[in-house]
PDB file of N, CA and C in Angstrom:
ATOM      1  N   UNK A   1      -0.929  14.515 -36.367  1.00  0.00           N
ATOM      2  CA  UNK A   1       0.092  13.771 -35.683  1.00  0.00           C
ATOM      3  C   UNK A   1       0.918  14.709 -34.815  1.00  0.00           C
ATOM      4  N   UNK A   2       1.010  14.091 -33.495  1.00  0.00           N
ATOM      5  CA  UNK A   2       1.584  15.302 -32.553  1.00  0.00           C
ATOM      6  C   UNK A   2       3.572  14.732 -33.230  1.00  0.00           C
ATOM      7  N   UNK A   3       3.822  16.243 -32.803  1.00  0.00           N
ATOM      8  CA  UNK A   3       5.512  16.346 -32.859  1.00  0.00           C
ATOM      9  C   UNK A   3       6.225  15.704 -32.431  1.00  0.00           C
ATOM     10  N   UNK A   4       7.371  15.041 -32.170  1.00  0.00           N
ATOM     11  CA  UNK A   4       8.275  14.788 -30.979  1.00  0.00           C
ATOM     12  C   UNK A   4       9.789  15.896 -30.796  1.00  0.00           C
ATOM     13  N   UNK A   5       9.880  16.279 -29.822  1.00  0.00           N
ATOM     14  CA  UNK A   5      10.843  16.825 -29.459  1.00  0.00           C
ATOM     15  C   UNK A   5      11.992  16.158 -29.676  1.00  0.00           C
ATOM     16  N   UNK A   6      13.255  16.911 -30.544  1.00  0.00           N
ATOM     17  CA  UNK A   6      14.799  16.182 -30.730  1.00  0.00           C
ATOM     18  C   UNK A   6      15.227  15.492 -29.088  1.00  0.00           C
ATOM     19  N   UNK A   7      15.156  16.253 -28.156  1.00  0.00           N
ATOM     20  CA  UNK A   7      15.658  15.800 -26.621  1.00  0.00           C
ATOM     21  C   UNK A   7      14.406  14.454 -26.059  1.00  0.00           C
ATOM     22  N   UNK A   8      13.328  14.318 -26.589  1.00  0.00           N
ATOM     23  CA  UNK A   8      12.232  13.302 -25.987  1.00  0.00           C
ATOM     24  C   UNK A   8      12.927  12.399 -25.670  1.00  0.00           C
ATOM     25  N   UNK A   9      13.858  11.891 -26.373  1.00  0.00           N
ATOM     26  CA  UNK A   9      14.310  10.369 -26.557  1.00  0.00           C
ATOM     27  C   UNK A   9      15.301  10.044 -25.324  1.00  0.00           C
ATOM     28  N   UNK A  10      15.957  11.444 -25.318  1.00  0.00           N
ATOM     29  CA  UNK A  10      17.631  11.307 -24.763  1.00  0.00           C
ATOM     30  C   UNK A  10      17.560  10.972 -23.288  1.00  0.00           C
ATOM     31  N   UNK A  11      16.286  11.367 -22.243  1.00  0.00           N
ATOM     32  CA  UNK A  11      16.522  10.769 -20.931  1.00  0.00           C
ATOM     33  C   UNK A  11      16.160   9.959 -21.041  1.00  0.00           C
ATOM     34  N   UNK A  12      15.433   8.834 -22.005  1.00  0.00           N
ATOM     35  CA  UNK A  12      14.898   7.138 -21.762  1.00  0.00           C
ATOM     36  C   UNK A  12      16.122   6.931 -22.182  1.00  0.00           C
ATOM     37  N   UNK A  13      17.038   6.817 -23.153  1.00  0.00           N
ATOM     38  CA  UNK A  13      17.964   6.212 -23.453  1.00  0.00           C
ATOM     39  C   UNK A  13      19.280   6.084 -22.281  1.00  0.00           C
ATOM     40  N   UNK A  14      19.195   7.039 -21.133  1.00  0.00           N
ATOM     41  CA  UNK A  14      20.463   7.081 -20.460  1.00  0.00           C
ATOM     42  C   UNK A  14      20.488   6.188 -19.549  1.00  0.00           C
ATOM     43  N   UNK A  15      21.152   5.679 -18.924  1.00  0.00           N
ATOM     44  CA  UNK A  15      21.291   4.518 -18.194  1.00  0.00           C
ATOM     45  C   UNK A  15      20.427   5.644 -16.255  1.00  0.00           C
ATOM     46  N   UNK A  16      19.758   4.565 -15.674  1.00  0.00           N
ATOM     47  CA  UNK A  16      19.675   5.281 -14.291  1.00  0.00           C
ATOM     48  C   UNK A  16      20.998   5.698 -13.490  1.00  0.00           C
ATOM     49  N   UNK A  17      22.264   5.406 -13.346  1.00  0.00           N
ATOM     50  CA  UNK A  17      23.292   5.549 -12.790  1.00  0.00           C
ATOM     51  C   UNK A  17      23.451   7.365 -13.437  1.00  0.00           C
ATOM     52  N   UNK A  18      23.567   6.973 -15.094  1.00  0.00           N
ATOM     53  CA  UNK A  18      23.640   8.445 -15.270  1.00  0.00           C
ATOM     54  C   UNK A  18      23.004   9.410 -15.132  1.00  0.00           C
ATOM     55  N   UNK A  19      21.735   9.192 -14.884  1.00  0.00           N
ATOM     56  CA  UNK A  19      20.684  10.242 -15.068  1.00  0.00           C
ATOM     57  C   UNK A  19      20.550  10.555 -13.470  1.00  0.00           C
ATOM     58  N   UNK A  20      20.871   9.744 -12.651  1.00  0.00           N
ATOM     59  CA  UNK A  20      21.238  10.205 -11.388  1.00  0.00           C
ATOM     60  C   UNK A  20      22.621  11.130 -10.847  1.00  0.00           C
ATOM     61  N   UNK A  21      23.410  10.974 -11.530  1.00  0.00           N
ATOM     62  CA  UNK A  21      24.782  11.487 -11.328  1.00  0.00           C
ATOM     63  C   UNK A  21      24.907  12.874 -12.041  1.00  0.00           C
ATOM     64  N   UNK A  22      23.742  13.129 -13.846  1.00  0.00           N
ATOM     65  CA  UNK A  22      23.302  14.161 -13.713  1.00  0.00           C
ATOM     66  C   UNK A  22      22.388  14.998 -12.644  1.00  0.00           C
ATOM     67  N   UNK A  23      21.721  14.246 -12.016  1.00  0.00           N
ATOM     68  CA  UNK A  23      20.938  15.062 -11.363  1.00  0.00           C
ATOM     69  C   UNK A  23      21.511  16.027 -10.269  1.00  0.00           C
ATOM     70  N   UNK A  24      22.853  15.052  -9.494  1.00  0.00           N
ATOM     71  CA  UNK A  24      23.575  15.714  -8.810  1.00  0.00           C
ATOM     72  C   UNK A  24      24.374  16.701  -8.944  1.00  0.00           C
ATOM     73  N   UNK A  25      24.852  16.669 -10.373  1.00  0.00           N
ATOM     74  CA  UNK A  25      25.527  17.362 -10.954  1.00  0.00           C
ATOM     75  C   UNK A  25      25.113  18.760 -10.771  1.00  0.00           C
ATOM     76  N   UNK A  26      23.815  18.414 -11.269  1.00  0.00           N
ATOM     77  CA  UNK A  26      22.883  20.118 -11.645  1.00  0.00           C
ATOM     78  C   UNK A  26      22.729  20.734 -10.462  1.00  0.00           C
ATOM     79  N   UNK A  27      22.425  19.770  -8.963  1.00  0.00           N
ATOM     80  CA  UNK A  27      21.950  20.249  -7.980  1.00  0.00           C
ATOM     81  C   UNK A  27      23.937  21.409  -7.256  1.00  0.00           C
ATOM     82  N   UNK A  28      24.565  20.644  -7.362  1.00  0.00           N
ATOM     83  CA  UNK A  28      25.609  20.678  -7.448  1.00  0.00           C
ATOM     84  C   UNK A  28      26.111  22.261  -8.229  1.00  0.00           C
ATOM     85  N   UNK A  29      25.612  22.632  -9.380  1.00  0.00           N
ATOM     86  CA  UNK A  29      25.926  23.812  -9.988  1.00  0.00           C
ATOM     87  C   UNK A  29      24.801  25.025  -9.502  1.00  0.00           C
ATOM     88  N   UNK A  30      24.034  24.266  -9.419  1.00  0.00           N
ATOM     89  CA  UNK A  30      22.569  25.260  -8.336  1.00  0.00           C
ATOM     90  C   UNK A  30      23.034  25.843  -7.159  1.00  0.00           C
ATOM     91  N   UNK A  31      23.405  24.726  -5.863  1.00  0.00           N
ATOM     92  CA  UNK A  31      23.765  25.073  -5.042  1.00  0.00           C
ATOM     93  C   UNK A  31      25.163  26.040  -4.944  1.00  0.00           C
ATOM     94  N   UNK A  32      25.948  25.994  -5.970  1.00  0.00           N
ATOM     95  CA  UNK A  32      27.190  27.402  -5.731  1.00  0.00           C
ATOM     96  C   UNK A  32      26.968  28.396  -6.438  1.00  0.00           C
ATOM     97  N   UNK A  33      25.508  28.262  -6.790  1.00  0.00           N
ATOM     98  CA  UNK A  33      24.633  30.313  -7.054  1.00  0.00           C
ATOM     99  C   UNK A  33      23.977  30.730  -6.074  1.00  0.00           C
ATOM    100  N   UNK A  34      23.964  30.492  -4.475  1.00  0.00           N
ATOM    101  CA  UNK A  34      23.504  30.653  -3.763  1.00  0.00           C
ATOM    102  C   UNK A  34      24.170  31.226  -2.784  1.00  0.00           C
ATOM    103  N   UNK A  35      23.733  32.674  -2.631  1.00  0.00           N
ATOM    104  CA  UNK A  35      24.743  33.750  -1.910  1.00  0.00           C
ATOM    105  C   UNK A  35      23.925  34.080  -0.511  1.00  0.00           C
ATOM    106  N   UNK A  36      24.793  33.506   0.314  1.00  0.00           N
ATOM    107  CA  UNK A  36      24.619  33.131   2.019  1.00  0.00           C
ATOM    108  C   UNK A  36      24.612  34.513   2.657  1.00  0.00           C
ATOM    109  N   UNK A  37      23.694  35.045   3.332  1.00  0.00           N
ATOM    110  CA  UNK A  37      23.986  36.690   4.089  1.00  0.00           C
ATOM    111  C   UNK A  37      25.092  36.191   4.872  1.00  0.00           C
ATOM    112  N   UNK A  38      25.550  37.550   5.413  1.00  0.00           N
ATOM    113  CA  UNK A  38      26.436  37.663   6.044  1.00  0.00           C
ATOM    114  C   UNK A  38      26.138  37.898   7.726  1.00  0.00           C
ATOM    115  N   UNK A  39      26.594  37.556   8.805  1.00  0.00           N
ATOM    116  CA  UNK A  39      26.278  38.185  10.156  1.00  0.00           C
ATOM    117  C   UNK A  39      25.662  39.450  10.278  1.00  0.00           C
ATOM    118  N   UNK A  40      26.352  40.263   9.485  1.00  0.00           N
ATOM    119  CA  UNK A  40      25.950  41.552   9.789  1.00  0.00           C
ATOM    120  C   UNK A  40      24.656  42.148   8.916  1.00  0.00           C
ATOM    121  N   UNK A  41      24.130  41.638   7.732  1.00  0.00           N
ATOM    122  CA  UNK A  41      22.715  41.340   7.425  1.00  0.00           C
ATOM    123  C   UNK A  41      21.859  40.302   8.052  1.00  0.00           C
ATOM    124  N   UNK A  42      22.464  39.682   8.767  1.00  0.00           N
ATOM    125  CA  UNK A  42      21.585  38.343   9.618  1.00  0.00           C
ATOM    126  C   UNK A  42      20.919  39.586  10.529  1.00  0.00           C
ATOM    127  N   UNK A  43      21.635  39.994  11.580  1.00  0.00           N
ATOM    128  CA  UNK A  43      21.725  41.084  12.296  1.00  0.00           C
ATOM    129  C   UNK A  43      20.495  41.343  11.885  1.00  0.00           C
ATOM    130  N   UNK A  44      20.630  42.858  10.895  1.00  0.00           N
ATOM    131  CA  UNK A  44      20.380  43.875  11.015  1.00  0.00           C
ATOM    132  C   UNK A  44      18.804  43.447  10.709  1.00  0.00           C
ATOM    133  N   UNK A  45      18.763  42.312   9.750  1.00  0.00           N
ATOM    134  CA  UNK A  45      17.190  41.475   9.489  1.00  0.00           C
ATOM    135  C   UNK A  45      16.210  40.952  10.429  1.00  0.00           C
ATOM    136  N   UNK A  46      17.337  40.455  11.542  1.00  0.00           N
ATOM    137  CA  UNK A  46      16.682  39.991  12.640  1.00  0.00           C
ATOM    138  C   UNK A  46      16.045  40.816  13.792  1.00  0.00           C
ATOM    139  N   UNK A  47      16.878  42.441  13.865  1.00  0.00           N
ATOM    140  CA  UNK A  47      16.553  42.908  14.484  1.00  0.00           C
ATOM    141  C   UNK A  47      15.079  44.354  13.497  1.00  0.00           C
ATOM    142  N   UNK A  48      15.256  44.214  12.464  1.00  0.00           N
ATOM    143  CA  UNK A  48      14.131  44.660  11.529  1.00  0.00           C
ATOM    144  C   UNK A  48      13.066  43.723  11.852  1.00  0.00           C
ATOM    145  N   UNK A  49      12.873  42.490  12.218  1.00  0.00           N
ATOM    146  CA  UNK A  49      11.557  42.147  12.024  1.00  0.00           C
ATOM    147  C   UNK A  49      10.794  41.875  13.661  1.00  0.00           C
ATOM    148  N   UNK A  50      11.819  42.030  14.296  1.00  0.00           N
ATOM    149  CA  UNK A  50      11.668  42.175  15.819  1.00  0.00           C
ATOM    150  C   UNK A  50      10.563  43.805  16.046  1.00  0.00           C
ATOM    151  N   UNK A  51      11.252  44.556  15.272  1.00  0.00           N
ATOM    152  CA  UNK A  51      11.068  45.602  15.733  1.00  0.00           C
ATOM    153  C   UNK A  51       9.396  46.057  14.907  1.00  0.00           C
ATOM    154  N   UNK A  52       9.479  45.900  13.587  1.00  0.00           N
ATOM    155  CA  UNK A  52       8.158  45.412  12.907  1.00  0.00           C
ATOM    156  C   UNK A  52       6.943  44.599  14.153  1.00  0.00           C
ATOM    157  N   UNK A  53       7.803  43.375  14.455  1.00  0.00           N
ATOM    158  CA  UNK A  53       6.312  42.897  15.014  1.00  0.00           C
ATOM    159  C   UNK A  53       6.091  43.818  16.350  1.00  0.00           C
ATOM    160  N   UNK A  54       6.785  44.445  17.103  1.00  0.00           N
ATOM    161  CA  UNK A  54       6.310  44.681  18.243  1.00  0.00           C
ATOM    162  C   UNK A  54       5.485  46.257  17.855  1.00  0.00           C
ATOM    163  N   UNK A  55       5.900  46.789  16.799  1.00  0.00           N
ATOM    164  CA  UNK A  55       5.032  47.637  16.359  1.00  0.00           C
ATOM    165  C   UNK A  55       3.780  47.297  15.593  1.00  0.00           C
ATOM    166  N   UNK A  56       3.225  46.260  15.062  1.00  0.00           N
ATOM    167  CA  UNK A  56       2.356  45.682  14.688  1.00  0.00           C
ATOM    168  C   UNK A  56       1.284  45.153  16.092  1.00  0.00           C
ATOM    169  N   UNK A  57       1.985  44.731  16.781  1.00  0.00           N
ATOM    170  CA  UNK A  57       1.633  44.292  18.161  1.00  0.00           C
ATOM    171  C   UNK A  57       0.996  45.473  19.187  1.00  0.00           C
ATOM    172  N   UNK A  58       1.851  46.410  19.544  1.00  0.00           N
ATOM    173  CA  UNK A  58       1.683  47.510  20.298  1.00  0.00           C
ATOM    174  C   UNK A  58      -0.205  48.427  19.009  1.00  0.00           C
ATOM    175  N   UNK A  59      -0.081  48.138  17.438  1.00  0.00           N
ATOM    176  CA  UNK A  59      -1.123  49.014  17.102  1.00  0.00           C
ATOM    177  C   UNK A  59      -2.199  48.070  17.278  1.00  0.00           C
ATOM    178  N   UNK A  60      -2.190  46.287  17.415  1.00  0.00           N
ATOM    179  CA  UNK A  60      -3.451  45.692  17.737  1.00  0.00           C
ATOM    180  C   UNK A  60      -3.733  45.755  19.123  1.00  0.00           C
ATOM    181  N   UNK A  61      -2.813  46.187  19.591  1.00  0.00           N
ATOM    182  CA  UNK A  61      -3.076  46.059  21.115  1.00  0.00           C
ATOM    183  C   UNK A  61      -3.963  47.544  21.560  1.00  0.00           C
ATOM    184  N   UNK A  62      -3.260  48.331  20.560  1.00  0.00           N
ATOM    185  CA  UNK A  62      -3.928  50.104  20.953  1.00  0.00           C
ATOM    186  C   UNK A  62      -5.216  50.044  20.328  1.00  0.00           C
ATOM    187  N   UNK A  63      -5.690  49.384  19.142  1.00  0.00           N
ATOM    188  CA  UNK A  63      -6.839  49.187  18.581  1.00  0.00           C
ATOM    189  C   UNK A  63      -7.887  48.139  19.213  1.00  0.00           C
ATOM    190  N   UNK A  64      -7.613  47.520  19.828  1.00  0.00           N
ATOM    191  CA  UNK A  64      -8.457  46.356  20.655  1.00  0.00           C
ATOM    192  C   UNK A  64      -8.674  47.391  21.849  1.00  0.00           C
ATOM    193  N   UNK A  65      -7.959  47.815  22.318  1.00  0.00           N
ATOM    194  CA  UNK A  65      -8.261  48.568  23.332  1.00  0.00           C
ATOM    195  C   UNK A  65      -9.282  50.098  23.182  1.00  0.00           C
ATOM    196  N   UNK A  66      -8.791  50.661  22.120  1.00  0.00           N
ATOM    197  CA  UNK A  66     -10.574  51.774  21.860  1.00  0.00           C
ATOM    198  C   UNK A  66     -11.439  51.097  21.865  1.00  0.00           C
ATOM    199  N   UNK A  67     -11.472  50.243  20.808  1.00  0.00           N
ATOM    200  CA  UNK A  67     -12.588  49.611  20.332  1.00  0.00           C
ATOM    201  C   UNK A  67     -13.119  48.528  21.870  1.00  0.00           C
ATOM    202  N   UNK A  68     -12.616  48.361  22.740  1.00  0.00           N
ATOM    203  CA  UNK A  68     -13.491  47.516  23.704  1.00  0.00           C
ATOM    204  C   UNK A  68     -13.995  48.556  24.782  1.00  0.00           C
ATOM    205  N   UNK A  69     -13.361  49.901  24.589  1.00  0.00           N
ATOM    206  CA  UNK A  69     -13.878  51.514  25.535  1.00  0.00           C
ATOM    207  C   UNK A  69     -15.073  51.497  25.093  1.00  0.00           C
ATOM    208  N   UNK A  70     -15.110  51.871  22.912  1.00  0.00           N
ATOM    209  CA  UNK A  70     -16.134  52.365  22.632  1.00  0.00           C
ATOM    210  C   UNK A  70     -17.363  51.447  22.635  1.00  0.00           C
ATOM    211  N   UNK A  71     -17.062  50.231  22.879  1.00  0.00           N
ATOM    212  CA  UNK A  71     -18.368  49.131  22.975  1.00  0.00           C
ATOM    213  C   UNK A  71     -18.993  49.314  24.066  1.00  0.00           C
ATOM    214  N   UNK A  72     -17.576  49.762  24.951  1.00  0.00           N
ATOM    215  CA  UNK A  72     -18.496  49.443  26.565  1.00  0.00           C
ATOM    216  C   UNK A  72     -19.309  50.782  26.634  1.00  0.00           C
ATOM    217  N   UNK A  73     -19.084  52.017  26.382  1.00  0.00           N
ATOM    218  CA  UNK A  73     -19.638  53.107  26.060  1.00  0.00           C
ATOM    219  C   UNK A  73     -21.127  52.528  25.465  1.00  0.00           C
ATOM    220  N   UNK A  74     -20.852  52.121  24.512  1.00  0.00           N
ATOM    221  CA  UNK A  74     -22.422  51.654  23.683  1.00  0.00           C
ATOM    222  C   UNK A  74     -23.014  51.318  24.773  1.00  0.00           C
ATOM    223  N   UNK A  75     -22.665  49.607  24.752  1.00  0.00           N
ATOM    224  CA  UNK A  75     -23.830  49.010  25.851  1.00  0.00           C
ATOM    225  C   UNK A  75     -23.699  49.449  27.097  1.00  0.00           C
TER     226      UNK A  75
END
């Protein structure tokens, strides 16, 4: 015989009004653990991944470019 959990019972028993007004509740205590950057990490993130891609960019661009020398070399 499977178990039942002491809590199984307790969300069928609550009315929908409440179990909605918990829900908000929780979302409600969730949402004010949520620590917003600041401008000056917006910044410094935005300009970190700027700078990432164009260096990612500039090494496919330098690598497409041997590699279509050394093909033409081949054929």
């Amino acid at each position: 015989m499977a178990r039942e959990s002491k809590n199984s019972g307790e969300a069928v028993n609550r009315s929908f009004p409440a179990r909605v007004s918990g829900f908000f509740a929780g979302v409600k205590s969730e949402y004010s653990k949520i620590i917003f950057p600041n401008q000056t990490d917006v910044r410094k993130e935005t300009i970190a991944a700027i700078v990432v891609s164009v260096i990612v960019g500039a090494l496919i661009f330098g690598l497409d470019t041997v590699l279509k020398e050394l093909l033409g070399l081949i054929l």
